[in-house]
PDB file of N, CA and C in Angstrom:
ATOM      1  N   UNK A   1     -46.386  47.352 122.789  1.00  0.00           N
ATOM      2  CA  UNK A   1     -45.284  47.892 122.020  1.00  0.00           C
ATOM      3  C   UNK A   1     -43.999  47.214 122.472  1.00  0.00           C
ATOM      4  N   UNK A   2     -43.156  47.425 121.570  1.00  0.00           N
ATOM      5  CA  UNK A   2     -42.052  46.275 121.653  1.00  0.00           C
ATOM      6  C   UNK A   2     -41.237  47.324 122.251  1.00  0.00           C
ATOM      7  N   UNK A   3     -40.236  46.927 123.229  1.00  0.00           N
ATOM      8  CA  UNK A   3     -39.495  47.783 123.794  1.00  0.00           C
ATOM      9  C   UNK A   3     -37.793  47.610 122.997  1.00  0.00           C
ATOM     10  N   UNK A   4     -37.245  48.692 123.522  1.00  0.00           N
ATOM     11  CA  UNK A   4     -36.013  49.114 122.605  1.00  0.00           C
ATOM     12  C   UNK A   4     -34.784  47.555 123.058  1.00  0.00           C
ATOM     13  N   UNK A   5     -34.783  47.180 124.084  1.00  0.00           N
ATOM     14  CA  UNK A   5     -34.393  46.073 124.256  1.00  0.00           C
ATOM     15  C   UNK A   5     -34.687  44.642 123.607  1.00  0.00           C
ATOM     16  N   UNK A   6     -35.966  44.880 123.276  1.00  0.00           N
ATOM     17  CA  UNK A   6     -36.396  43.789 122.706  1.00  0.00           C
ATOM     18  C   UNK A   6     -35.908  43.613 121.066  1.00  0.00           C
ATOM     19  N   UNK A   7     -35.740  44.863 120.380  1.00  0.00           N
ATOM     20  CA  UNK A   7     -35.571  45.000 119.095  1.00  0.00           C
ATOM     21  C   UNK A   7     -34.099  45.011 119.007  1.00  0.00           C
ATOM     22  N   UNK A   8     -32.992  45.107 120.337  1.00  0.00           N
ATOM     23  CA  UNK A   8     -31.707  45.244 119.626  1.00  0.00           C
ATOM     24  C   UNK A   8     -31.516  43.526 120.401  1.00  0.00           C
ATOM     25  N   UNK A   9     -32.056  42.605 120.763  1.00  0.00           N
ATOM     26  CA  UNK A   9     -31.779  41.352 121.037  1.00  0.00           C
ATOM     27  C   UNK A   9     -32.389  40.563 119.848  1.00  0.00           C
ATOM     28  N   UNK A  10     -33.155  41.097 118.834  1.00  0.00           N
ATOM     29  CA  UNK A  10     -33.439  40.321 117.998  1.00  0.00           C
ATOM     30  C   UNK A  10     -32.385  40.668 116.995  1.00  0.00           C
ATOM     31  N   UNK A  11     -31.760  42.091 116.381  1.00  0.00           N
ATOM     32  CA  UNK A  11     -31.036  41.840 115.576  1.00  0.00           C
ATOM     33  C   UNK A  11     -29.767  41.688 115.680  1.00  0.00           C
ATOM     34  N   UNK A  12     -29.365  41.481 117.179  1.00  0.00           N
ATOM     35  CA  UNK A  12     -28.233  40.443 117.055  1.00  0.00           C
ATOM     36  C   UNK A  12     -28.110  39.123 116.825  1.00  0.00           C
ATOM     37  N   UNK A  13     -29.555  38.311 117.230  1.00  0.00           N
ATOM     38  CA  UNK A  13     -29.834  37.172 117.347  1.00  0.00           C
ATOM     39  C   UNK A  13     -29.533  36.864 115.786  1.00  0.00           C
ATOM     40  N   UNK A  14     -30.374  37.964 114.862  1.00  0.00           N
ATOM     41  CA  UNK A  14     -30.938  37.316 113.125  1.00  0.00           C
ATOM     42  C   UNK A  14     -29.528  37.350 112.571  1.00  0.00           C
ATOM     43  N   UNK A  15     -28.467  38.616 112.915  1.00  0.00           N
ATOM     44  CA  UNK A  15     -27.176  39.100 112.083  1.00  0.00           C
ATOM     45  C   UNK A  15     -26.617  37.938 111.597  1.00  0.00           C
ATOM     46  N   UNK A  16     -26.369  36.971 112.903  1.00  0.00           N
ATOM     47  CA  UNK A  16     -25.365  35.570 112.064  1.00  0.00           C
ATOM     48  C   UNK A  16     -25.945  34.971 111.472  1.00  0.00           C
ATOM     49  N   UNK A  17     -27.437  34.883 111.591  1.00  0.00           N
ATOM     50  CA  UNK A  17     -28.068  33.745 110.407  1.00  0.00           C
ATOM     51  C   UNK A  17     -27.860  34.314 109.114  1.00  0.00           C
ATOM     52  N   UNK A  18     -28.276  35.633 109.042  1.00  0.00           N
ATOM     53  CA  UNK A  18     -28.725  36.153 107.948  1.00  0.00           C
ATOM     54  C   UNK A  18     -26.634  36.065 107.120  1.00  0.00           C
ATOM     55  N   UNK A  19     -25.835  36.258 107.947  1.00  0.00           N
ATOM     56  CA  UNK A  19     -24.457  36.412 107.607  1.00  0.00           C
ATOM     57  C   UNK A  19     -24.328  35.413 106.593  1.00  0.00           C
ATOM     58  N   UNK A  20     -24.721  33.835 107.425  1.00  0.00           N
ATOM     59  CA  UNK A  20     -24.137  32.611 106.819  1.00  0.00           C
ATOM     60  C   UNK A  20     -24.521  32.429 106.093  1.00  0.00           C
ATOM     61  N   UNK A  21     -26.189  32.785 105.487  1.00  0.00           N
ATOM     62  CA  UNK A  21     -27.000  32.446 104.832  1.00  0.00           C
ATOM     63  C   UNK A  21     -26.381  33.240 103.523  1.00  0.00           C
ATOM     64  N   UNK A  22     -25.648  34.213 103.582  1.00  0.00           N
ATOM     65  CA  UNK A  22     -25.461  35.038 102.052  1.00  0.00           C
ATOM     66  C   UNK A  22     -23.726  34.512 101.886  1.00  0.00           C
ATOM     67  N   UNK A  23     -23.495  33.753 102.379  1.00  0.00           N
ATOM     68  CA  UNK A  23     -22.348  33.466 101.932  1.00  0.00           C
ATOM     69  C   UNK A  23     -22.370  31.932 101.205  1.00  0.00           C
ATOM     70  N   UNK A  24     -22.009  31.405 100.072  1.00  0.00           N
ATOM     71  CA  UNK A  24     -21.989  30.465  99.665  1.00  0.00           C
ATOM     72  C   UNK A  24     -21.080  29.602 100.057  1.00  0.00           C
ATOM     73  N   UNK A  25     -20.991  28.064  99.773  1.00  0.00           N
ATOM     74  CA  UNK A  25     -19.749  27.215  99.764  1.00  0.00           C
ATOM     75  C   UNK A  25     -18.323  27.861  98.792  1.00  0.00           C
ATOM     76  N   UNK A  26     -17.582  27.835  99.328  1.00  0.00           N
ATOM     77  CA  UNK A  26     -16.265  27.893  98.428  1.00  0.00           C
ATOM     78  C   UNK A  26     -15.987  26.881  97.901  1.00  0.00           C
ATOM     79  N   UNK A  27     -16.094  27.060  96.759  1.00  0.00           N
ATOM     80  CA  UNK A  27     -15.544  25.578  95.432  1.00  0.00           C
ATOM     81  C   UNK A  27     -14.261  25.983  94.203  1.00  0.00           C
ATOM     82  N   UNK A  28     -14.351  24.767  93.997  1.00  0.00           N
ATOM     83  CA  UNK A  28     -13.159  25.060  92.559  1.00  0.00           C
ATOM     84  C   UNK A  28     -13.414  24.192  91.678  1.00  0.00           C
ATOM     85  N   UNK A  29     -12.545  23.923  90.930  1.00  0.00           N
ATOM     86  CA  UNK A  29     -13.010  22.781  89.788  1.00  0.00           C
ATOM     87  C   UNK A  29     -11.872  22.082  89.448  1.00  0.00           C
ATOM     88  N   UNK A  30     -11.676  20.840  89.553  1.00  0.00           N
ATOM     89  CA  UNK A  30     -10.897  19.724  89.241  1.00  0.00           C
ATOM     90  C   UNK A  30     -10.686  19.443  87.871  1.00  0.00           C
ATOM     91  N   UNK A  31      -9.769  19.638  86.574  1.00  0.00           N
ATOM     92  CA  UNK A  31      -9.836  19.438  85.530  1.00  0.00           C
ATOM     93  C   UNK A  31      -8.378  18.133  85.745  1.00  0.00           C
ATOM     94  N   UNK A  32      -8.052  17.316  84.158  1.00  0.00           N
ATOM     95  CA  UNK A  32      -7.145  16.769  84.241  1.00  0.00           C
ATOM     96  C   UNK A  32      -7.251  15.931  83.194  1.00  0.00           C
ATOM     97  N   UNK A  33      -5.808  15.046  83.498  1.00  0.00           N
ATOM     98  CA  UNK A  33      -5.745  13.837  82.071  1.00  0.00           C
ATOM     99  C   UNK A  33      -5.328  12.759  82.525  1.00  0.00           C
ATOM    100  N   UNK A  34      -6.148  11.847  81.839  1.00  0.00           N
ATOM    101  CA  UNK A  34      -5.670  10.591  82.688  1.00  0.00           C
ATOM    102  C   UNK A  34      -5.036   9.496  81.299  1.00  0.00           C
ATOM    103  N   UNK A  35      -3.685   9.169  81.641  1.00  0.00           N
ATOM    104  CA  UNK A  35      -2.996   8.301  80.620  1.00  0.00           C
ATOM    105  C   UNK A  35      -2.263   7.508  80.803  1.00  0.00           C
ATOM    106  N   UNK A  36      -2.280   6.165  80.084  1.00  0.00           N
ATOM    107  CA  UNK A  36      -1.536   4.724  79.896  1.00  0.00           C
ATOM    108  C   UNK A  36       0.012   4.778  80.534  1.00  0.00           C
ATOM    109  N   UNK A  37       0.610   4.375  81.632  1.00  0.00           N
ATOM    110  CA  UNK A  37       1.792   5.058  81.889  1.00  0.00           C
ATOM    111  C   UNK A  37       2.451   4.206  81.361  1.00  0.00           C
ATOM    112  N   UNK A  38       2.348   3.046  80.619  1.00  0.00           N
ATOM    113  CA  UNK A  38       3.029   2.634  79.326  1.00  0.00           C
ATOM    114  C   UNK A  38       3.246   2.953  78.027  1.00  0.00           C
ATOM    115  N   UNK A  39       1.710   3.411  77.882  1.00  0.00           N
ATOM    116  CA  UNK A  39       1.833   3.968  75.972  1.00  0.00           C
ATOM    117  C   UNK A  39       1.797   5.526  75.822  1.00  0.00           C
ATOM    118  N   UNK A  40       1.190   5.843  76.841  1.00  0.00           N
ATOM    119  CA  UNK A  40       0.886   7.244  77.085  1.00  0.00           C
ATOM    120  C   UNK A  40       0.047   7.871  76.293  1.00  0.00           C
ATOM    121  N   UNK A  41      -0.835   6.400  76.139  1.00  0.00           N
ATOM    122  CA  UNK A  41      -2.483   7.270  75.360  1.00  0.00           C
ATOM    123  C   UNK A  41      -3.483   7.426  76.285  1.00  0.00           C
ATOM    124  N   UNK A  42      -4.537   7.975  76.102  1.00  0.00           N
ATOM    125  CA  UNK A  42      -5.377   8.235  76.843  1.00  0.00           C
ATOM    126  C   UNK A  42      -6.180   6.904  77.877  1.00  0.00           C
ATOM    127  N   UNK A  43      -6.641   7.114  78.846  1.00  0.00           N
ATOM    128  CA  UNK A  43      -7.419   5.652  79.137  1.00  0.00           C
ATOM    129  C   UNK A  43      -8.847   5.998  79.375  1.00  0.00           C
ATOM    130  N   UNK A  44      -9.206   5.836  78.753  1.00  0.00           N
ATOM    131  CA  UNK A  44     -11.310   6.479  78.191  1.00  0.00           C
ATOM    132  C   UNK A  44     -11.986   5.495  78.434  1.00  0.00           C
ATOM    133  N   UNK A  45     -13.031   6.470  79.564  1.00  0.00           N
ATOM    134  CA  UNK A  45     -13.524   5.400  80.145  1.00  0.00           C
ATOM    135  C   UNK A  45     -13.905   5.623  81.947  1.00  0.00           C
ATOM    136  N   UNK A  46     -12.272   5.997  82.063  1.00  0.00           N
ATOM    137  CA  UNK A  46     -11.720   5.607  83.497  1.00  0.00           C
ATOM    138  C   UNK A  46     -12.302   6.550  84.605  1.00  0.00           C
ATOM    139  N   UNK A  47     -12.832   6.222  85.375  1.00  0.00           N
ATOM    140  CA  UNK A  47     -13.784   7.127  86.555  1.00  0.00           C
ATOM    141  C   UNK A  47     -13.214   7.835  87.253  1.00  0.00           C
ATOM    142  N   UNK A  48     -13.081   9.330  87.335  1.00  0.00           N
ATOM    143  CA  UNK A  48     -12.255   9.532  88.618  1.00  0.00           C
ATOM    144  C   UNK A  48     -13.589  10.893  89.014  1.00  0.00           C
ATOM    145  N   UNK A  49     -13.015  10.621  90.581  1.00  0.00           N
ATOM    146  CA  UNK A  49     -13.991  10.545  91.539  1.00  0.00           C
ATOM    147  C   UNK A  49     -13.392  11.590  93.005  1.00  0.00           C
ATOM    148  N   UNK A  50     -13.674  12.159  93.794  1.00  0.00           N
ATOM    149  CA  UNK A  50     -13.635  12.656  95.056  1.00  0.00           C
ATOM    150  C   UNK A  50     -14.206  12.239  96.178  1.00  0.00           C
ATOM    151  N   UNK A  51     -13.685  10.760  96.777  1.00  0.00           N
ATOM    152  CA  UNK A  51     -14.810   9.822  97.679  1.00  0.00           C
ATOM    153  C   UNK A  51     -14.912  10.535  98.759  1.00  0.00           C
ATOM    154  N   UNK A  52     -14.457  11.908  98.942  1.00  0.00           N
ATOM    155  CA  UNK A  52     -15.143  12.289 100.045  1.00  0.00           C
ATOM    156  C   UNK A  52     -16.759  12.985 100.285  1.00  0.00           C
ATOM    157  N   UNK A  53     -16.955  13.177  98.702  1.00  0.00           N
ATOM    158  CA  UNK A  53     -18.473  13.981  98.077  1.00  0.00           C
ATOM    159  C   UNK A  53     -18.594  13.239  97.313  1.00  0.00           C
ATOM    160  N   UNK A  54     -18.303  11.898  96.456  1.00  0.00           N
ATOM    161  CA  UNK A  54     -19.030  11.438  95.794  1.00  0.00           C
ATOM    162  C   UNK A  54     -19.317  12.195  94.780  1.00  0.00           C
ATOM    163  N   UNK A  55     -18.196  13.116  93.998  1.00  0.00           N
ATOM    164  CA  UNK A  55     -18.741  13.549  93.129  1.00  0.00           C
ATOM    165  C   UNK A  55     -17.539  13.080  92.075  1.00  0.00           C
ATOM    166  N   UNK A  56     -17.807  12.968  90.835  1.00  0.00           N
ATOM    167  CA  UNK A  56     -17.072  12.414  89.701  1.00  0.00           C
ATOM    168  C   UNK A  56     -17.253  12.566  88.560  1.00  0.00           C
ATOM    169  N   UNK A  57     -16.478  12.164  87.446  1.00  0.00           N
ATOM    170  CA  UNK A  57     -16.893  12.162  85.888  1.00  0.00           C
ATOM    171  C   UNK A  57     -16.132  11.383  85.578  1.00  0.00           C
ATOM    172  N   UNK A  58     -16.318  10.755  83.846  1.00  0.00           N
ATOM    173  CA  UNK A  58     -15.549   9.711  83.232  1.00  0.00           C
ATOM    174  C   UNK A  58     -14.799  10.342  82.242  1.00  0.00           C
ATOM    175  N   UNK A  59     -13.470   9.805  82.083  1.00  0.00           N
ATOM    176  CA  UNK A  59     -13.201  10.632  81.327  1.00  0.00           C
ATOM    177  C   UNK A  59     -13.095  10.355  79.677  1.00  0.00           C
ATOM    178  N   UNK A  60     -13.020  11.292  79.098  1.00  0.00           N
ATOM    179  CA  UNK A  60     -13.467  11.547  77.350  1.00  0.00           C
ATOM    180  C   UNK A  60     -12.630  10.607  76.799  1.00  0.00           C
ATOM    181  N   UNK A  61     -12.825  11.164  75.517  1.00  0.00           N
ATOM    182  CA  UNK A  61     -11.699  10.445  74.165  1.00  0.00           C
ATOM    183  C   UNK A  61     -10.967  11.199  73.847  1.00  0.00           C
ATOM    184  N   UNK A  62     -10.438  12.453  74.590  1.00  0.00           N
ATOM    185  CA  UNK A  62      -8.897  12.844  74.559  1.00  0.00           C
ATOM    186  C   UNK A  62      -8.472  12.499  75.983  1.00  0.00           C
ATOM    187  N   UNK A  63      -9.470  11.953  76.656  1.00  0.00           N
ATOM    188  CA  UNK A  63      -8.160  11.701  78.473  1.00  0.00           C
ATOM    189  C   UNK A  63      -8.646  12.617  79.065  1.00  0.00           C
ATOM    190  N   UNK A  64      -9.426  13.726  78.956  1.00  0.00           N
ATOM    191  CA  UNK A  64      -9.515  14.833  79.515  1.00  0.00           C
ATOM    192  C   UNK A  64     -10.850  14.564  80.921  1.00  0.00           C
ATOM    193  N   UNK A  65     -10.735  15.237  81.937  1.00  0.00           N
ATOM    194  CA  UNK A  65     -12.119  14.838  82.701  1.00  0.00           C
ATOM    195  C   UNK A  65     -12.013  16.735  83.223  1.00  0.00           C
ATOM    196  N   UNK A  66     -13.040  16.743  84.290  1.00  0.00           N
ATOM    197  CA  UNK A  66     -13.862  18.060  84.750  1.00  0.00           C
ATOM    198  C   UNK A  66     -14.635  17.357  86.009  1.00  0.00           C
ATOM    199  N   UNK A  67     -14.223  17.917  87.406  1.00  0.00           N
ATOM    200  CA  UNK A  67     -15.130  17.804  88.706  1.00  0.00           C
ATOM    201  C   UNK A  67     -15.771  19.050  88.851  1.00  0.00           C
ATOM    202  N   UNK A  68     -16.844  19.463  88.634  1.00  0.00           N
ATOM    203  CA  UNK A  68     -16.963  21.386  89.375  1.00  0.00           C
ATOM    204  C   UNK A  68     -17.626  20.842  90.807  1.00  0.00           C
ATOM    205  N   UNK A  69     -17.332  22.032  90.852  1.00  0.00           N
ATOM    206  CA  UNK A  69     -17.997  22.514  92.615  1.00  0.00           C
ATOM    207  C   UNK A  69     -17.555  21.525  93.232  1.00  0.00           C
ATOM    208  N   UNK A  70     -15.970  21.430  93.381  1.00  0.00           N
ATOM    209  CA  UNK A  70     -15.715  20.803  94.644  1.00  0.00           C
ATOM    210  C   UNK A  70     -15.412  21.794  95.478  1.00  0.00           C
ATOM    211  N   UNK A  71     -15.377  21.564  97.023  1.00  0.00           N
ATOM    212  CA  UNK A  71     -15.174  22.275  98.066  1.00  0.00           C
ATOM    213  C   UNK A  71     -13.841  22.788  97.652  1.00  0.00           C
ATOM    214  N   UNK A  72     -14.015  24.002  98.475  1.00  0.00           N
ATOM    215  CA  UNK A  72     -12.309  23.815  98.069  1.00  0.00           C
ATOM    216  C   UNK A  72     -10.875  23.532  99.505  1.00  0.00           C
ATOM    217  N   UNK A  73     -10.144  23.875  99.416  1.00  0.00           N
ATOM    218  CA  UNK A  73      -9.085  23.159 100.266  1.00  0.00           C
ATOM    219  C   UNK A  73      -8.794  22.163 100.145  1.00  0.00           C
ATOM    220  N   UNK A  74      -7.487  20.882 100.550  1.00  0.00           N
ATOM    221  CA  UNK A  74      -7.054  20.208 100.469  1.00  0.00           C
ATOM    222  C   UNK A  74      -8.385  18.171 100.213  1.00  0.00           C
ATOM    223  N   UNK A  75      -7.945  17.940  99.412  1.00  0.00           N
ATOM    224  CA  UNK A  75      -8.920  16.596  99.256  1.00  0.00           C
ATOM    225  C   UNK A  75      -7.957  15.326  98.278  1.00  0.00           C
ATOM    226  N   UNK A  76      -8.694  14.428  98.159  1.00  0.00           N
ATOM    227  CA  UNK A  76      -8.044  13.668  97.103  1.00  0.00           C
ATOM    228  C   UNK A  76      -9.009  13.279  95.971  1.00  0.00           C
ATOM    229  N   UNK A  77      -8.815  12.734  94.692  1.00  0.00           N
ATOM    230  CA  UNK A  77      -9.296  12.411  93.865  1.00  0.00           C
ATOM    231  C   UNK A  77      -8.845  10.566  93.585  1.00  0.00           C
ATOM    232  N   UNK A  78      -9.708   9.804  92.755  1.00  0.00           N
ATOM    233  CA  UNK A  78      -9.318   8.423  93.214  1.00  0.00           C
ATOM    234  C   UNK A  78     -10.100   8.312  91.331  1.00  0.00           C
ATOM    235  N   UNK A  79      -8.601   7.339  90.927  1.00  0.00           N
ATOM    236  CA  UNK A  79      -9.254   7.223  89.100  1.00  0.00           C
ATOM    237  C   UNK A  79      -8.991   5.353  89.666  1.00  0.00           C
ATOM    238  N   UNK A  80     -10.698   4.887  88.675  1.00  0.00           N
ATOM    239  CA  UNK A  80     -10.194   3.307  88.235  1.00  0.00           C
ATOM    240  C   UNK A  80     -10.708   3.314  86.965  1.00  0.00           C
ATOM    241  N   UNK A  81     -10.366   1.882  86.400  1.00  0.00           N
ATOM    242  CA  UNK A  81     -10.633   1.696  85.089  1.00  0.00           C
ATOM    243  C   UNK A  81     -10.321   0.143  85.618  1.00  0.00           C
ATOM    244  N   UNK A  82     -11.415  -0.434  84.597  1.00  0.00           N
ATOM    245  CA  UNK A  82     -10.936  -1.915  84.748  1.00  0.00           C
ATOM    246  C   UNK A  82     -10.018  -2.183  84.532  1.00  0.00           C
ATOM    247  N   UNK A  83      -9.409  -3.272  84.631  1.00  0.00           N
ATOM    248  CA  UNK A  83      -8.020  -3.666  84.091  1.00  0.00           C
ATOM    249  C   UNK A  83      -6.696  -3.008  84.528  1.00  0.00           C
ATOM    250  N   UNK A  84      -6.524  -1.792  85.087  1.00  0.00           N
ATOM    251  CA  UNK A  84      -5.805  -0.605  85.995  1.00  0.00           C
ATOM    252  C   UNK A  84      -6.035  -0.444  87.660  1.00  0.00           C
ATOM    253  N   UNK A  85      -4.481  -0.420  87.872  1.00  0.00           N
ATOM    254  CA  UNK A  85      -4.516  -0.125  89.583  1.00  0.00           C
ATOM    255  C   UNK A  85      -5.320   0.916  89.470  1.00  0.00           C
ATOM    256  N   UNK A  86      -5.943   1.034  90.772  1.00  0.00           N
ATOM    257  CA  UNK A  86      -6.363   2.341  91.403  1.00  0.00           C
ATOM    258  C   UNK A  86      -5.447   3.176  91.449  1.00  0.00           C
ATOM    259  N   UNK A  87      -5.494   4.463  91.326  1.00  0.00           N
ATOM    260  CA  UNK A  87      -4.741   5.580  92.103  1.00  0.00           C
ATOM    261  C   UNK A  87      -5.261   6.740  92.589  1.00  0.00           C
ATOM    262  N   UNK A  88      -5.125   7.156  93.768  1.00  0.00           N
ATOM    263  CA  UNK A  88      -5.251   8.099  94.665  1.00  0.00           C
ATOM    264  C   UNK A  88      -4.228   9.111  94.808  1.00  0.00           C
ATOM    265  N   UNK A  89      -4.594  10.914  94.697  1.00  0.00           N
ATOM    266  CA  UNK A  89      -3.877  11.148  94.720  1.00  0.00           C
ATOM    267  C   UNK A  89      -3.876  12.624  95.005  1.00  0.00           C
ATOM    268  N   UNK A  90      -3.527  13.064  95.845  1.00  0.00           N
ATOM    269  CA  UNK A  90      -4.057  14.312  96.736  1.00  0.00           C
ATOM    270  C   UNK A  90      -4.001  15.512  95.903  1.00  0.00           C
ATOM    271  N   UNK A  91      -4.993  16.422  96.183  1.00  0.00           N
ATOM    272  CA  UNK A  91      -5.080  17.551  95.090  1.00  0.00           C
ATOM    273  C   UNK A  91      -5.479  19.147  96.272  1.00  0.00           C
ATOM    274  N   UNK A  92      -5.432  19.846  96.077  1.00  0.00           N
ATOM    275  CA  UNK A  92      -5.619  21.405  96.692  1.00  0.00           C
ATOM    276  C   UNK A  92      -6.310  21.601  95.797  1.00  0.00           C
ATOM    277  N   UNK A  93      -7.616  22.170  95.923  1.00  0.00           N
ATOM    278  CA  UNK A  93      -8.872  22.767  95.208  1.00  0.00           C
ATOM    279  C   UNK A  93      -8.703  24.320  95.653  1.00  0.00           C
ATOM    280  N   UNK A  94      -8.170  25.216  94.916  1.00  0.00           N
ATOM    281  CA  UNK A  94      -8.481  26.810  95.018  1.00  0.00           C
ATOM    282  C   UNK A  94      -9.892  27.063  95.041  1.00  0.00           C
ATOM    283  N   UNK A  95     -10.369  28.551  95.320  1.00  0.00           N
ATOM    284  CA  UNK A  95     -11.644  29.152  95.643  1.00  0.00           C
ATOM    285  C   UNK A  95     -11.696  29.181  93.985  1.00  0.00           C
ATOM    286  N   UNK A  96     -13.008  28.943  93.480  1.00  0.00           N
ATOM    287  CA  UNK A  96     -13.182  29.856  92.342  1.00  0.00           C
ATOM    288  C   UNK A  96     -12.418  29.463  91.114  1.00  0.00           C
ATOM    289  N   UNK A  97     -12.047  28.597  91.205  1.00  0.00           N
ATOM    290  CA  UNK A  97     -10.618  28.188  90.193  1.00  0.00           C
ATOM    291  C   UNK A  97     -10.165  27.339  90.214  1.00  0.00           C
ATOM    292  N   UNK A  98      -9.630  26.777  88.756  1.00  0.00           N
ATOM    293  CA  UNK A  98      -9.999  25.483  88.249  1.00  0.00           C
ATOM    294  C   UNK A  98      -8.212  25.322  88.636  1.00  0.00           C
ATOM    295  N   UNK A  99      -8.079  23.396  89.117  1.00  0.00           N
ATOM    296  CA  UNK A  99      -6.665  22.965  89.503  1.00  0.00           C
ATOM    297  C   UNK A  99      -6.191  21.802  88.399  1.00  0.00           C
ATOM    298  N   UNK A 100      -5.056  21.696  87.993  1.00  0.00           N
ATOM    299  CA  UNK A 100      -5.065  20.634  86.505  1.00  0.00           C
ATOM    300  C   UNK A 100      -4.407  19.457  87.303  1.00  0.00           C
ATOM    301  N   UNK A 101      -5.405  18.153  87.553  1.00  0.00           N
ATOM    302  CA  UNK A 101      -4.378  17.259  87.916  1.00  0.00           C
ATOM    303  C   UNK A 101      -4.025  16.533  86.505  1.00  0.00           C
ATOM    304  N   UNK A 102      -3.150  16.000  86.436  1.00  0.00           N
ATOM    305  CA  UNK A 102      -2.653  14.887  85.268  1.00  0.00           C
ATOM    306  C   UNK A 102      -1.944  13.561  86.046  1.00  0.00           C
ATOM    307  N   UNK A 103      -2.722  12.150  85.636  1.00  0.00           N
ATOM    308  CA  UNK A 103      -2.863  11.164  86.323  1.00  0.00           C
ATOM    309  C   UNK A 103      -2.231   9.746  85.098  1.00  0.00           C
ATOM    310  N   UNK A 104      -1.285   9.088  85.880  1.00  0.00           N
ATOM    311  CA  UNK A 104      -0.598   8.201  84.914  1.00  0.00           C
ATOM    312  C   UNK A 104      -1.669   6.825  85.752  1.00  0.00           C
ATOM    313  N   UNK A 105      -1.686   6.057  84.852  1.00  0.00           N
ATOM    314  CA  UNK A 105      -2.276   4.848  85.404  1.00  0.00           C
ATOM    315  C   UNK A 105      -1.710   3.722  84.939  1.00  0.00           C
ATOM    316  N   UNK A 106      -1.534   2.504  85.866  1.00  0.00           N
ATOM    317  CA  UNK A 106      -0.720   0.968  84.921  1.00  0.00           C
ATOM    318  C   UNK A 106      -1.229   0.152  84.424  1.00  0.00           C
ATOM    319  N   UNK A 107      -0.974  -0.670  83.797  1.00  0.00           N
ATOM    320  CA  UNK A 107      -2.195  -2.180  83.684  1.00  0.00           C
ATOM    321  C   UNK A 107      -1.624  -2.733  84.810  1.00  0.00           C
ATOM    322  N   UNK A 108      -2.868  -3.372  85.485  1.00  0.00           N
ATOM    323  CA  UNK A 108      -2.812  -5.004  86.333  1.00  0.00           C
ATOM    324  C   UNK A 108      -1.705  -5.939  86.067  1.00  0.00           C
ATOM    325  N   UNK A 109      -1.903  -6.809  84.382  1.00  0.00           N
ATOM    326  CA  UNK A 109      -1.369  -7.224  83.856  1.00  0.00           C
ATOM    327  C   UNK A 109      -0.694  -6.664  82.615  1.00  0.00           C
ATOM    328  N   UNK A 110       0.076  -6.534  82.344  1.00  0.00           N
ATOM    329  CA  UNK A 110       0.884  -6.067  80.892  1.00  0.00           C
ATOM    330  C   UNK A 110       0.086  -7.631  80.115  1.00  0.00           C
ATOM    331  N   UNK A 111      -0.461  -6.729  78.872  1.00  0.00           N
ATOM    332  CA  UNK A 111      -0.622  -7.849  77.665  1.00  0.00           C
ATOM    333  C   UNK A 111       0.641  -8.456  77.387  1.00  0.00           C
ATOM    334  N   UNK A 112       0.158  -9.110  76.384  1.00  0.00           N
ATOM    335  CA  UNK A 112       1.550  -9.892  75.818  1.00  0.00           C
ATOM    336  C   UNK A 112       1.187 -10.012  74.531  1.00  0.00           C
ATOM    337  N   UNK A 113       1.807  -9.809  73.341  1.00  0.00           N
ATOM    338  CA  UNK A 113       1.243 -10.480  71.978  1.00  0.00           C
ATOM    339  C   UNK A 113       0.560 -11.688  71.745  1.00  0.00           C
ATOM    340  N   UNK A 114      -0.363 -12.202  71.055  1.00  0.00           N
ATOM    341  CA  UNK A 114      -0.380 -13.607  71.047  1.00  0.00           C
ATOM    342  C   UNK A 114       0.527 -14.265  70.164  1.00  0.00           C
ATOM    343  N   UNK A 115       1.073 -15.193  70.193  1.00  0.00           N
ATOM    344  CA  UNK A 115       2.005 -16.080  69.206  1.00  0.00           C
ATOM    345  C   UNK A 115       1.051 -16.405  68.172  1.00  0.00           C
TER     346      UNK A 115
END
């Protein structure tokens, strides 16, 4: 028979597993728009990303993108598109709740008309 010592050293031992185990990650969700900081149309296409999880989406044909389940607390997000600088650019992810970044991007080169 198991003695009374034995049974209150096990459920202190299990309490924190069992604690961590019912608590989930805290996440939020990254929404936003990413646009031409010349014409100020959309740039579709353009990847933006959270290189610290590797998690990302491209964004639509209104500009619009969506990260879910990022961690939440302080991180950055990182948009390219060919032809466009990179930009990086720090974001706060709330618990539970979605954060709106809106992201201007340049060309490399400015076109030029052809003659």
């Amino acid at each position: 028979m198991y003695s009374l010592r034995s049974w209150a050293a096990a459920v202190v031992c299990a309490v924190p597993v069992l604690a961590s185990a019912q608590q989930p990650a805290a996440t939020g969700t990254i929404t936003g728009r990413v646009t031409d900081a010349g014409s100020g149309r959309p740039v579709v296409g353009a990847q933006v990303f959270v290189p610290e999880t590797r998690q990302g989406a491209a964004v639509g044909d209104n500009g619009t993108f969506t990260i879910a389940r990022v961690p939440n607390g302080p991180t950055t997000i990182r948009v390219q598109m060919l032809g466009y600088e990179p930009v990086t650019q720090p974001v706060t992810v709330p618990n539970n709740a979605p954060v709106t970044v809106n992201v201007l991007v340049l060309l490399c080169v400015p076109l030029r008309p052809l003659r």
